[in-house]
C-alpha atoms as a PDB file:
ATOM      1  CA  UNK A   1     -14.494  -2.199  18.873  1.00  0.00           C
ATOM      2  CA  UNK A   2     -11.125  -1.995  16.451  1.00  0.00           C
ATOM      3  CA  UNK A   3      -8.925  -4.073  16.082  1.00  0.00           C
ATOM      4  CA  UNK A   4      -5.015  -5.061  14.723  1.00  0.00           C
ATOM      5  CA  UNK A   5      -3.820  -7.695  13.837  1.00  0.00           C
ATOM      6  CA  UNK A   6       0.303  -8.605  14.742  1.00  0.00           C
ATOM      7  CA  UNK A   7       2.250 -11.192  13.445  1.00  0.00           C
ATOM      8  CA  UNK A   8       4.822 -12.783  15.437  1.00  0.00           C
ATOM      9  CA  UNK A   9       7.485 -11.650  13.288  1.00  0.00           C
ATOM     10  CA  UNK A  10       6.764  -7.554  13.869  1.00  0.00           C
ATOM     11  CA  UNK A  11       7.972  -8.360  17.626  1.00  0.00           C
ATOM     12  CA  UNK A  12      11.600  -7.084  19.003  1.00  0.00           C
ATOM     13  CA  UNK A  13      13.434  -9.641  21.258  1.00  0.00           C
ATOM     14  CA  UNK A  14      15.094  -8.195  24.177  1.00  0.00           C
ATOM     15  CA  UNK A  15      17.401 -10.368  24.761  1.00  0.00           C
ATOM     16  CA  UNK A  16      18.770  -8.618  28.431  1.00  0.00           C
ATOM     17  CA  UNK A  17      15.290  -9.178  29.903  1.00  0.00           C
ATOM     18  CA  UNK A  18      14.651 -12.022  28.349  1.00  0.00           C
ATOM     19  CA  UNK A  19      11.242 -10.987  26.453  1.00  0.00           C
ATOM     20  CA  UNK A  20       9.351 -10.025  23.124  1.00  0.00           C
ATOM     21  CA  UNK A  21       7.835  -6.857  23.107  1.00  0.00           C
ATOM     22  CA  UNK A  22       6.064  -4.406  20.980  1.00  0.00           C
ATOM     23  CA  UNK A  23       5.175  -1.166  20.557  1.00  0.00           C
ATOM     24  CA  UNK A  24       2.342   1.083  19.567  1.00  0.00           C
ATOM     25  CA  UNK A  25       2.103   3.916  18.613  1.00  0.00           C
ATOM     26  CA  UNK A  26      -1.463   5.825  20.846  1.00  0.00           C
ATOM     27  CA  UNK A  27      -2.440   8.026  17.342  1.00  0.00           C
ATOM     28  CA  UNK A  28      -2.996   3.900  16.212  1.00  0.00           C
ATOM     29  CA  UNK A  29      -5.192   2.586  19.298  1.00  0.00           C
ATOM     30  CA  UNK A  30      -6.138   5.718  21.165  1.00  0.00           C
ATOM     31  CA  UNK A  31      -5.990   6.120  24.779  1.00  0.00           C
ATOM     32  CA  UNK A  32      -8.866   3.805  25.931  1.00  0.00           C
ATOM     33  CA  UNK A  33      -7.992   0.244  26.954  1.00  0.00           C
ATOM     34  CA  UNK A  34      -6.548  -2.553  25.402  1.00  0.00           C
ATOM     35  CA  UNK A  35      -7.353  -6.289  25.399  1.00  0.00           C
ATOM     36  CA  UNK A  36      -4.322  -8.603  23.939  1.00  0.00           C
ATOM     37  CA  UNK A  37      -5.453 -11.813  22.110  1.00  0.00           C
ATOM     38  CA  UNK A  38      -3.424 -14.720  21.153  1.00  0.00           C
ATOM     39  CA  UNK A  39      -4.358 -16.582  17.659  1.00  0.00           C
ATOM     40  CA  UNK A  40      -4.652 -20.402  18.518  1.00  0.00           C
ATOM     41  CA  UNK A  41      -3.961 -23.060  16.022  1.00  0.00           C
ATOM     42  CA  UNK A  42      -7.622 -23.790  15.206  1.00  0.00           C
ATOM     43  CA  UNK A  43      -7.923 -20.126  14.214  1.00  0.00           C
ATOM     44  CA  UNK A  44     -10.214 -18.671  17.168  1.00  0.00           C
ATOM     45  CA  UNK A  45      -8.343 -16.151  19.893  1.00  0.00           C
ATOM     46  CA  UNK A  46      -7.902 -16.327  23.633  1.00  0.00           C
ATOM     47  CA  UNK A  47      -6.422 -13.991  26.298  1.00  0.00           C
ATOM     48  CA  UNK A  48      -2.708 -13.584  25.948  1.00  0.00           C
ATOM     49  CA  UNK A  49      -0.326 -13.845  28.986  1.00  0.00           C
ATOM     50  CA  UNK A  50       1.532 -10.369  28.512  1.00  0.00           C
ATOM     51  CA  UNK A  51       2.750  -7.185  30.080  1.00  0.00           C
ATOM     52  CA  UNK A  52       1.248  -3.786  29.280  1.00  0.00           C
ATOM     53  CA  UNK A  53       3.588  -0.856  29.656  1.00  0.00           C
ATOM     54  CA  UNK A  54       1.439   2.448  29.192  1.00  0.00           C
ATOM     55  CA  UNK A  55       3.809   5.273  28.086  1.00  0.00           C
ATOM     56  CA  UNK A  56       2.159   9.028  26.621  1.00  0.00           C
ATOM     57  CA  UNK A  57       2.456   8.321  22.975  1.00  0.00           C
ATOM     58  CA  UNK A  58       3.008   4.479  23.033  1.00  0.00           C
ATOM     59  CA  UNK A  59       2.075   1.172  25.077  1.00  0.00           C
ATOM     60  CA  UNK A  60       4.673  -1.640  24.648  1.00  0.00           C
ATOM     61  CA  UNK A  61       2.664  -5.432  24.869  1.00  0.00           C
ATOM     62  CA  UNK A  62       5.902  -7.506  26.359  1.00  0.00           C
ATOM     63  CA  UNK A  63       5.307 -11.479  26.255  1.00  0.00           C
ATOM     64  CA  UNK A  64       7.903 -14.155  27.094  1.00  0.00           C
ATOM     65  CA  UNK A  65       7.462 -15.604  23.868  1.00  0.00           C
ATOM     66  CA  UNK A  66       5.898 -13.780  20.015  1.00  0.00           C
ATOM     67  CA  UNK A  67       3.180 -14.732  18.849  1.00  0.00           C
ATOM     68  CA  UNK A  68      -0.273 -14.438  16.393  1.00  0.00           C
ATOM     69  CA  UNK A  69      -2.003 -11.356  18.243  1.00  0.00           C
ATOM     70  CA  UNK A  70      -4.783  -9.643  18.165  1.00  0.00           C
ATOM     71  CA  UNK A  71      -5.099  -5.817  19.795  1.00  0.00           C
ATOM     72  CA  UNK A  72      -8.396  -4.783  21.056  1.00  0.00           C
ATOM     73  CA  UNK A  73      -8.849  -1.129  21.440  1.00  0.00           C
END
């Protein structure tokens, strides 16, 4: 399994809907599925609380709040 890593600066903030998203591009994580990891403060990961949108040549991760992630693919 592959993995990249996000900061939680590289998310977008829509503002409208009240959430930070973002997006990926499918040439980057293919077209399998995903699994969304949050960084904790003592350096290990946990499932994230987020929203997958799945588009044809992208998947948006939306989460009320950015953070450390890890993508899974």
């Amino acid at each position: 399994m592959q993995f990249i890593d996000f900061k939680k600066e590289h998310f977008s903030h829509n503002k409208e809907a009240g959430h930070y998203f973002i997006q990926i591009s499918k040439d980057e994580v293919g077209y399998g599925d995903l699994e969304v990891l949050e960084k904790q403060d003592d350096d290990t990961y946990s499932k994230a609380r987020y929203e997958l949108v799945d588009d044809v040549s992208k998947v948006t991760i939306k989460m009320k709040n950015p953070g450390n992630i890890r993508v899974s693919f």
